[in-house]
N, C-alpha and C. Protein backbone atom coordinates (compact mmCIF):
# COMPACT_ATOMS: atom_id res chain seq x y z
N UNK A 1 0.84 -1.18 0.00
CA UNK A 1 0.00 0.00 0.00
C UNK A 1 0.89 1.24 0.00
N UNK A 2 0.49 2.33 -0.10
CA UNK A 2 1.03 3.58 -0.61
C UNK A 2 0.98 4.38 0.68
N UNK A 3 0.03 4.53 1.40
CA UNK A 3 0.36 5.19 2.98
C UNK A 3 -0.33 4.47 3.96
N UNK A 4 -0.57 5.17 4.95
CA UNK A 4 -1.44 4.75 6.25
C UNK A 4 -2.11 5.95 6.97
N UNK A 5 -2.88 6.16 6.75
CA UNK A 5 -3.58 7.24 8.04
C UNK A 5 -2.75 7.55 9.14
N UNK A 6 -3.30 8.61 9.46
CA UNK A 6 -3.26 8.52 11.34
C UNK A 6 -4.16 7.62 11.84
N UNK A 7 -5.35 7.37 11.13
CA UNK A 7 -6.26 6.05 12.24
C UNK A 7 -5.73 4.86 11.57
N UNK A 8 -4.63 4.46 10.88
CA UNK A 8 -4.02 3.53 11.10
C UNK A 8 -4.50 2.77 9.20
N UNK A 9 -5.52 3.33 8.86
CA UNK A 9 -6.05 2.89 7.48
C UNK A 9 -4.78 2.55 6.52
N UNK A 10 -4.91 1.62 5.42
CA UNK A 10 -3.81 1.48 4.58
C UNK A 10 -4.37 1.29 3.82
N UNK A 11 -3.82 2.41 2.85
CA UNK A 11 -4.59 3.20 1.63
C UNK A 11 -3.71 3.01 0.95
N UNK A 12 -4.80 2.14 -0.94
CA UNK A 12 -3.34 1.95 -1.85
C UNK A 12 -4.02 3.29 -2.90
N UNK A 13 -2.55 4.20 -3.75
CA UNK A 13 -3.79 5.12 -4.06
C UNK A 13 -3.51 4.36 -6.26
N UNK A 14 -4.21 4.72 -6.80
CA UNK A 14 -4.34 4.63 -8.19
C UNK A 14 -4.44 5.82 -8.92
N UNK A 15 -3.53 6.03 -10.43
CA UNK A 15 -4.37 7.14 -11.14
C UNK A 15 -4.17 7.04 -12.98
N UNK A 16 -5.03 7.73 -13.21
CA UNK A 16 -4.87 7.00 -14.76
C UNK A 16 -5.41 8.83 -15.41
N UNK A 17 -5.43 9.05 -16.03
CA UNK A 17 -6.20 10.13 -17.22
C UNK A 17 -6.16 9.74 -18.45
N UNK A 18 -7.11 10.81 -19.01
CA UNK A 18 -7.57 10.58 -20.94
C UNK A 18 -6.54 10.96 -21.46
N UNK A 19 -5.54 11.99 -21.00
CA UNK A 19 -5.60 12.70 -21.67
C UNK A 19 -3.40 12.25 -21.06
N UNK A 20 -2.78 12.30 -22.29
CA UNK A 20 -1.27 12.00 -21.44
C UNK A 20 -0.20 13.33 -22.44
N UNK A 21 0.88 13.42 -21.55
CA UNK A 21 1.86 13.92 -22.32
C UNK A 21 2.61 14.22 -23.85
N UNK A 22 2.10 12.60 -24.17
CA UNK A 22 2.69 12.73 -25.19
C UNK A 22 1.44 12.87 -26.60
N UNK A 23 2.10 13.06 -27.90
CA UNK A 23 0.60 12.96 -29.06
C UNK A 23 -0.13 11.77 -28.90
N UNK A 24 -1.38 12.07 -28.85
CA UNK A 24 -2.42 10.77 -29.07
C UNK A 24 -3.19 11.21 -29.96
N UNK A 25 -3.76 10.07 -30.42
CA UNK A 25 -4.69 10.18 -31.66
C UNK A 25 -5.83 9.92 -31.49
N UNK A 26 -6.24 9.56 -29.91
CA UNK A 26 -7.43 9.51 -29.37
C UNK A 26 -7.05 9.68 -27.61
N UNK A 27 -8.19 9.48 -26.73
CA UNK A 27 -7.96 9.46 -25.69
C UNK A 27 -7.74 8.28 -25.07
N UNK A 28 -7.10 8.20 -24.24
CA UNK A 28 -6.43 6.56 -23.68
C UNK A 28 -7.54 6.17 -22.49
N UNK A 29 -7.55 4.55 -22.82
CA UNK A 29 -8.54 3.90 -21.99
C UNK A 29 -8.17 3.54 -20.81
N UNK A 30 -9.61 4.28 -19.94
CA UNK A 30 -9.04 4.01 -18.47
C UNK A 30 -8.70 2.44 -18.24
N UNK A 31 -8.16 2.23 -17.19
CA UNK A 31 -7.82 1.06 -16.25
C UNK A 31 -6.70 1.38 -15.48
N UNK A 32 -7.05 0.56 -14.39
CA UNK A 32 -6.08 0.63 -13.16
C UNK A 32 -5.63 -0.85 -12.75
N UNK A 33 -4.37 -0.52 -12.41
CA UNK A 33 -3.54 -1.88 -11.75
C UNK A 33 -4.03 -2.62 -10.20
N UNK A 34 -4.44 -3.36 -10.30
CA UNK A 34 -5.44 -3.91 -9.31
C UNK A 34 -4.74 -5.07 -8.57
N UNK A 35 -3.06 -5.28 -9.47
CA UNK A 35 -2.66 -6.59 -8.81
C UNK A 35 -2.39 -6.98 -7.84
N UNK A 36 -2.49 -8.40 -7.20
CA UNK A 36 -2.15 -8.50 -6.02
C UNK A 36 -1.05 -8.21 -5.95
N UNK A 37 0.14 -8.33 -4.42
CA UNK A 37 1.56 -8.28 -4.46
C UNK A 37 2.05 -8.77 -3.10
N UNK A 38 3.30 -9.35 -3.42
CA UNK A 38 3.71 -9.62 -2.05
C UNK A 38 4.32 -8.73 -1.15
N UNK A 39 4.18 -8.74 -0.12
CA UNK A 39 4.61 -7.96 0.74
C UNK A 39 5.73 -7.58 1.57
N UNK A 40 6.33 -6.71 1.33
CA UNK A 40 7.60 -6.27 1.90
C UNK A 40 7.71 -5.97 3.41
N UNK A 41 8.17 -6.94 4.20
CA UNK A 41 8.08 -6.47 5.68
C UNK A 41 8.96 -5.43 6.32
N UNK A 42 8.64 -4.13 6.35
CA UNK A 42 9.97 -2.42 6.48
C UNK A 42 10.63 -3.96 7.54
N UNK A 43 10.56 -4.47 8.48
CA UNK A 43 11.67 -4.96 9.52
C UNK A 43 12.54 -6.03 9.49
N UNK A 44 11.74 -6.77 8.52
CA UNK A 44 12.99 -7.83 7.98
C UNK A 44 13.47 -7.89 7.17
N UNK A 45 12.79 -6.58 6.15
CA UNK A 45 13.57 -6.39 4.27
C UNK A 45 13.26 -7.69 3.79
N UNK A 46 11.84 -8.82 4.05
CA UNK A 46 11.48 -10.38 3.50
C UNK A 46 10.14 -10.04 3.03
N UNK A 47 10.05 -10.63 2.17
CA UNK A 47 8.81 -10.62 1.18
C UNK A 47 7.75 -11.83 1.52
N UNK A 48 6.60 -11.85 2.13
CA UNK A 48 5.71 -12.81 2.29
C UNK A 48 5.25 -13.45 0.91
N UNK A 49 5.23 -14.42 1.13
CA UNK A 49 4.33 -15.76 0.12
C UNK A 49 3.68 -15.63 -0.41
N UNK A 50 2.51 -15.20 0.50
CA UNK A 50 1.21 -14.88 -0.64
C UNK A 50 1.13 -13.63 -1.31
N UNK A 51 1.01 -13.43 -2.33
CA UNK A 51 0.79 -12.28 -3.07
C UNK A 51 -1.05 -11.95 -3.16
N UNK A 52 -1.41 -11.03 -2.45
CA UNK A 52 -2.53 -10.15 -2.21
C UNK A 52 -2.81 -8.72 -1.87
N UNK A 53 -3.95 -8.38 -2.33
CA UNK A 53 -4.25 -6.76 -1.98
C UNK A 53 -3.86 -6.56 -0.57
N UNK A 54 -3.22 -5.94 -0.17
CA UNK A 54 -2.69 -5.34 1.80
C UNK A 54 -2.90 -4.26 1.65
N UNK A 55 -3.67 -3.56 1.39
CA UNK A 55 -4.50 -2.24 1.62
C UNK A 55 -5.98 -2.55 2.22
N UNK A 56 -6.49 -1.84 3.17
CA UNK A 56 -7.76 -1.78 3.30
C UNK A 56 -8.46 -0.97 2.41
N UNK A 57 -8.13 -0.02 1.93
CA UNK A 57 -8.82 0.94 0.63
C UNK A 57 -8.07 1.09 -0.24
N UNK A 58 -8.74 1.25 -1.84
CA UNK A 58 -8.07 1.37 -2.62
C UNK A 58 -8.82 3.39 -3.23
N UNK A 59 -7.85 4.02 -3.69
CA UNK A 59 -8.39 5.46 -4.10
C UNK A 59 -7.93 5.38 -5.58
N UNK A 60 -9.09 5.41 -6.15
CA UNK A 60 -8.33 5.76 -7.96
C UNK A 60 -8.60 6.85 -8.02
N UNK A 61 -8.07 7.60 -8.65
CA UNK A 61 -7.88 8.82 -9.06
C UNK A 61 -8.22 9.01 -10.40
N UNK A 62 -9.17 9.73 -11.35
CA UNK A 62 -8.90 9.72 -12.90
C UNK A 62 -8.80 11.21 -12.84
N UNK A 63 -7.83 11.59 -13.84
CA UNK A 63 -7.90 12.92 -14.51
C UNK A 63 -8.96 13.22 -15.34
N UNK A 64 -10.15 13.59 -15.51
CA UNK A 64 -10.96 13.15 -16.07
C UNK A 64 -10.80 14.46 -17.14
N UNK A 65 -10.63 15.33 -17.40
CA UNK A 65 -10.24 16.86 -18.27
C UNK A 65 -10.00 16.43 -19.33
N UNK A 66 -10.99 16.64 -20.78
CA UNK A 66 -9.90 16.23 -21.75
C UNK A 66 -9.99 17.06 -22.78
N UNK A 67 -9.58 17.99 -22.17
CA UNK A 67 -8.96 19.24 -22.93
C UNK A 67 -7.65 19.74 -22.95
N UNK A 68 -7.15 19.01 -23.70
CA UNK A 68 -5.31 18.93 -23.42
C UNK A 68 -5.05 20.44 -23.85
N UNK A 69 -5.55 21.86 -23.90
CA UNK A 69 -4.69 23.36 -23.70
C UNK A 69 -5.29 23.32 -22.56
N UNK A 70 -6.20 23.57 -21.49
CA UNK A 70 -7.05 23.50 -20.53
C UNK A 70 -6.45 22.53 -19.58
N UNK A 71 -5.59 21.57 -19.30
CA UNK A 71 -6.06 20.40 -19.05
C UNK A 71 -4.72 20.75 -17.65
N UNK A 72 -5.05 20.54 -16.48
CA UNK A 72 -4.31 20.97 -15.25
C UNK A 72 -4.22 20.27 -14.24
N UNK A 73 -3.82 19.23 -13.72
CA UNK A 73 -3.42 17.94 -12.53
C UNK A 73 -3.93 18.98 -11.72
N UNK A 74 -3.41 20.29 -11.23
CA UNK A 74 -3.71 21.04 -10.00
C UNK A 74 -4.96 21.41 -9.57
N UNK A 75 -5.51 20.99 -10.50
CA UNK A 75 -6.68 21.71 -10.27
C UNK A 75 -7.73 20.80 -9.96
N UNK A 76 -8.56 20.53 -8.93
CA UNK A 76 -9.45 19.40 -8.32
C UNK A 76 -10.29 19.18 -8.94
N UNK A 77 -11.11 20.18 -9.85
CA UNK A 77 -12.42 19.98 -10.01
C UNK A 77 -12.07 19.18 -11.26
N UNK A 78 -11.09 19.01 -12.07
CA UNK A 78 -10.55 18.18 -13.09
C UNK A 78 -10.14 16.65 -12.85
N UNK A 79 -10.57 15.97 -11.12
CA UNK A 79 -10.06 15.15 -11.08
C UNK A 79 -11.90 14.40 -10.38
N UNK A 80 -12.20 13.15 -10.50
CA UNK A 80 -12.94 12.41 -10.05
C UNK A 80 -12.00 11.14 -9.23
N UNK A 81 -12.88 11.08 -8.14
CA UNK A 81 -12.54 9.51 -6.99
C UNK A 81 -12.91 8.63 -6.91
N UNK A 82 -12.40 7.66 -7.26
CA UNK A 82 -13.32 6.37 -6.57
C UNK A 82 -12.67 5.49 -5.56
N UNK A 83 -13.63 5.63 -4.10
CA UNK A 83 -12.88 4.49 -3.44
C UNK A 83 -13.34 3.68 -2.94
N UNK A 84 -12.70 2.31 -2.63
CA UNK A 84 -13.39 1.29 -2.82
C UNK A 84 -12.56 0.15 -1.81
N UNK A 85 -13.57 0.04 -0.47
CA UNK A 85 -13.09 -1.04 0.18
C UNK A 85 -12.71 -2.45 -0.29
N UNK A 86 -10.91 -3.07 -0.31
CA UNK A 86 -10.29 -3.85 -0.57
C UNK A 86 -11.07 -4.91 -0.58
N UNK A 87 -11.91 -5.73 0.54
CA UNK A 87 -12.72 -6.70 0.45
C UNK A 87 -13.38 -6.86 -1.09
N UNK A 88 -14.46 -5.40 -1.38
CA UNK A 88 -15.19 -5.33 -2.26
C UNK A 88 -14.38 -5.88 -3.55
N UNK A 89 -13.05 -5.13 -3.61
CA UNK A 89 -12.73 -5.29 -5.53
C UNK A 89 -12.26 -6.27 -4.93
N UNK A 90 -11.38 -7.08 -3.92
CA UNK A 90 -11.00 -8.50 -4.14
C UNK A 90 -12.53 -9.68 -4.53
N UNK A 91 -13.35 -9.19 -3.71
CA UNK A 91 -14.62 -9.92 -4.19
C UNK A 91 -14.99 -10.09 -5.81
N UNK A 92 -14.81 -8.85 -6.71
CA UNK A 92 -15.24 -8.57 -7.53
C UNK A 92 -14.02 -8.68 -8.59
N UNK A 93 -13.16 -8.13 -8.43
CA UNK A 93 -11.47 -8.65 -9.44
C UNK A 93 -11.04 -10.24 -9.29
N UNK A 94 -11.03 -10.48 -8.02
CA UNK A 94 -10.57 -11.85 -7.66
C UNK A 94 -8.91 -11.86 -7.94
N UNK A 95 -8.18 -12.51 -9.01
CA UNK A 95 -7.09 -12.15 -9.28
C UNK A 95 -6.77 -11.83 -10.54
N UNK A 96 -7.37 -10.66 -11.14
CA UNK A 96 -7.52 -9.94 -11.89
C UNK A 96 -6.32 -8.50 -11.65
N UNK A 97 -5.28 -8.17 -12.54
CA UNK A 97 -4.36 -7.79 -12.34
C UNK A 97 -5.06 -5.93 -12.80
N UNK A 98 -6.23 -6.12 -13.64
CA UNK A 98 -6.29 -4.46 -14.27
C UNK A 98 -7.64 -4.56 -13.67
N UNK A 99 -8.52 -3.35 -13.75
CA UNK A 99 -9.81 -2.80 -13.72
C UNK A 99 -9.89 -2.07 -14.47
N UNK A 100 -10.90 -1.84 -15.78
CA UNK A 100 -11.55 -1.16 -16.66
C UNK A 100 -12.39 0.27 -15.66
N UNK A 101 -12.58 1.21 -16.39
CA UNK A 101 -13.50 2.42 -15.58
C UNK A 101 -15.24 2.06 -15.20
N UNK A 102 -15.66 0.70 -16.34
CA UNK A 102 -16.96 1.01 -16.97
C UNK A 102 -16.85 -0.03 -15.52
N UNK A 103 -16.33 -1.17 -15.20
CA UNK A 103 -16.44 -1.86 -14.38
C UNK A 103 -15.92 -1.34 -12.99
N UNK A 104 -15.35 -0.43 -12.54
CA UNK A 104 -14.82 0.71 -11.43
C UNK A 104 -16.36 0.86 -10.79
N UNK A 105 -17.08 1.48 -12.14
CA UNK A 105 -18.22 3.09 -11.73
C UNK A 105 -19.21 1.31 -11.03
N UNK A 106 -19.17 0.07 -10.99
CA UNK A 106 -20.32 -0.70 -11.22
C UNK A 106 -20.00 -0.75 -9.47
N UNK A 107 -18.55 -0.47 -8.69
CA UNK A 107 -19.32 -1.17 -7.52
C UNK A 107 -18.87 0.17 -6.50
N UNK A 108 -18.44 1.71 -7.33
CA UNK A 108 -17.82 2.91 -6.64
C UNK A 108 -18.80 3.58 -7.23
N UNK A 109 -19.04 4.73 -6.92
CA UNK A 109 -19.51 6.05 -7.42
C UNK A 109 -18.38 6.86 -7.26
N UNK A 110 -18.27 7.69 -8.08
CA UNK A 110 -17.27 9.22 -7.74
C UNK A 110 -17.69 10.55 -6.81
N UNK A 111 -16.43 10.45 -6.49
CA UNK A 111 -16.83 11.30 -4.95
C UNK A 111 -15.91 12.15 -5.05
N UNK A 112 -16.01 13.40 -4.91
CA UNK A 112 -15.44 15.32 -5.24
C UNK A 112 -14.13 14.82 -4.19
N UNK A 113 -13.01 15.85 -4.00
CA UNK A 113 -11.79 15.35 -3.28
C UNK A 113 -12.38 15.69 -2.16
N UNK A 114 -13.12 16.80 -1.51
CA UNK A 114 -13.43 17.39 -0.28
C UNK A 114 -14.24 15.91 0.43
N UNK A 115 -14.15 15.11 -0.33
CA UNK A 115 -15.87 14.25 0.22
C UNK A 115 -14.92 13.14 0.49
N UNK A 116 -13.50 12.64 0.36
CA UNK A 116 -12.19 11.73 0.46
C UNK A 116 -12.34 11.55 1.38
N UNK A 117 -12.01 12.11 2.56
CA UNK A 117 -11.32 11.96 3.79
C UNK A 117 -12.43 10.86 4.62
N UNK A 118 -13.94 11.15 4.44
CA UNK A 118 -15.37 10.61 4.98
C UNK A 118 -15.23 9.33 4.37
N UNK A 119 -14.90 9.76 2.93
CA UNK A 119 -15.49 8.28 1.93
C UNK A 119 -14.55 7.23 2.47
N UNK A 120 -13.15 7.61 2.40
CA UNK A 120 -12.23 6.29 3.02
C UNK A 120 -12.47 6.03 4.47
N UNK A 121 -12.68 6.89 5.53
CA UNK A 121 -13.02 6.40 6.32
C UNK A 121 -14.47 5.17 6.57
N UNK A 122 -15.39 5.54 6.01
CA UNK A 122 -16.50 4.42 5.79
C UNK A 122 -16.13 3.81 5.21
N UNK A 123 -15.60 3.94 4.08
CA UNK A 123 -14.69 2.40 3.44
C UNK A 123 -13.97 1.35 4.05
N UNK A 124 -13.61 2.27 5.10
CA UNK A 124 -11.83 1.38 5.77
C UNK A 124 -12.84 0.54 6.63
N UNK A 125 -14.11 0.85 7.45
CA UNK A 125 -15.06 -0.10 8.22
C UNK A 125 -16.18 -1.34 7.73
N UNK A 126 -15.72 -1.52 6.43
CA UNK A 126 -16.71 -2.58 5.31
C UNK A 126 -16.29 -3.70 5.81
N UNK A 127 -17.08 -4.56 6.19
CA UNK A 127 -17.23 -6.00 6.51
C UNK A 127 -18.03 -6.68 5.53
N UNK A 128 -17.30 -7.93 5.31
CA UNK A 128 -18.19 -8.71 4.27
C UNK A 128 -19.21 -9.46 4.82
């Protein structure tokens, strides 16, 4: 996972946009890396066995702007969230290494950045 809260949550984050750096000749199709992985222990520098999601939440991020003169990372209202308690997409990916957007929106809704901090917290408390 990518951080941890102060309440201790372990949050992996994701991000993808339409719209990239270099020339395109169309806009690029979302998906996000969903794979499991093994786990690096910070205290023994040893990698566990099983390879699985070790995040309790996952946050994708899309740039969703696709107006490449217009088009600004800094700017929030250009970005949509989806987050999505680990249980859920392991339920639903299984071991499925990518996630498509069309299949994202089926078990997340998008949520403004101000609305983050609430959404992962109810996320991080999902019981199956």
């Amino acid at each position: 996972y990518d951080l941890t809260s102060k309440d201790g949550i372990k949050i992996e984050v994701k991000s993808s946009a339409y719209i990239q750096s270099w020339k395109q000749k169309d806009y690029s199709k979302i998906s996000f890396s969903i794979k499991p992985t093994h786990f690096l222990d910070p205290q023994t520098l040893l990698y566990q066995n099983e390879a699985k999601r070790h995040a309790d939440v996952y946050v994708f991020c899309l740039l969703k702007h696709k107006n490449q003169d217009t088009i600004d990372p800094l700017k929030l209202e250009q970005w949509e969230f989806y987050v999505v308690p680990t249980p859920i997409l392991s339920t639903y990916g299984g071991s499925q290494n990518r996630i498509i957007l069309s299949k994202l929106k089926k078990i997340a809704v998008p949520v403004e950045y101000d609305e983050l901090k609430e959404t992962i917290l109810k996320a991080s408390k999902y019981e199956k």
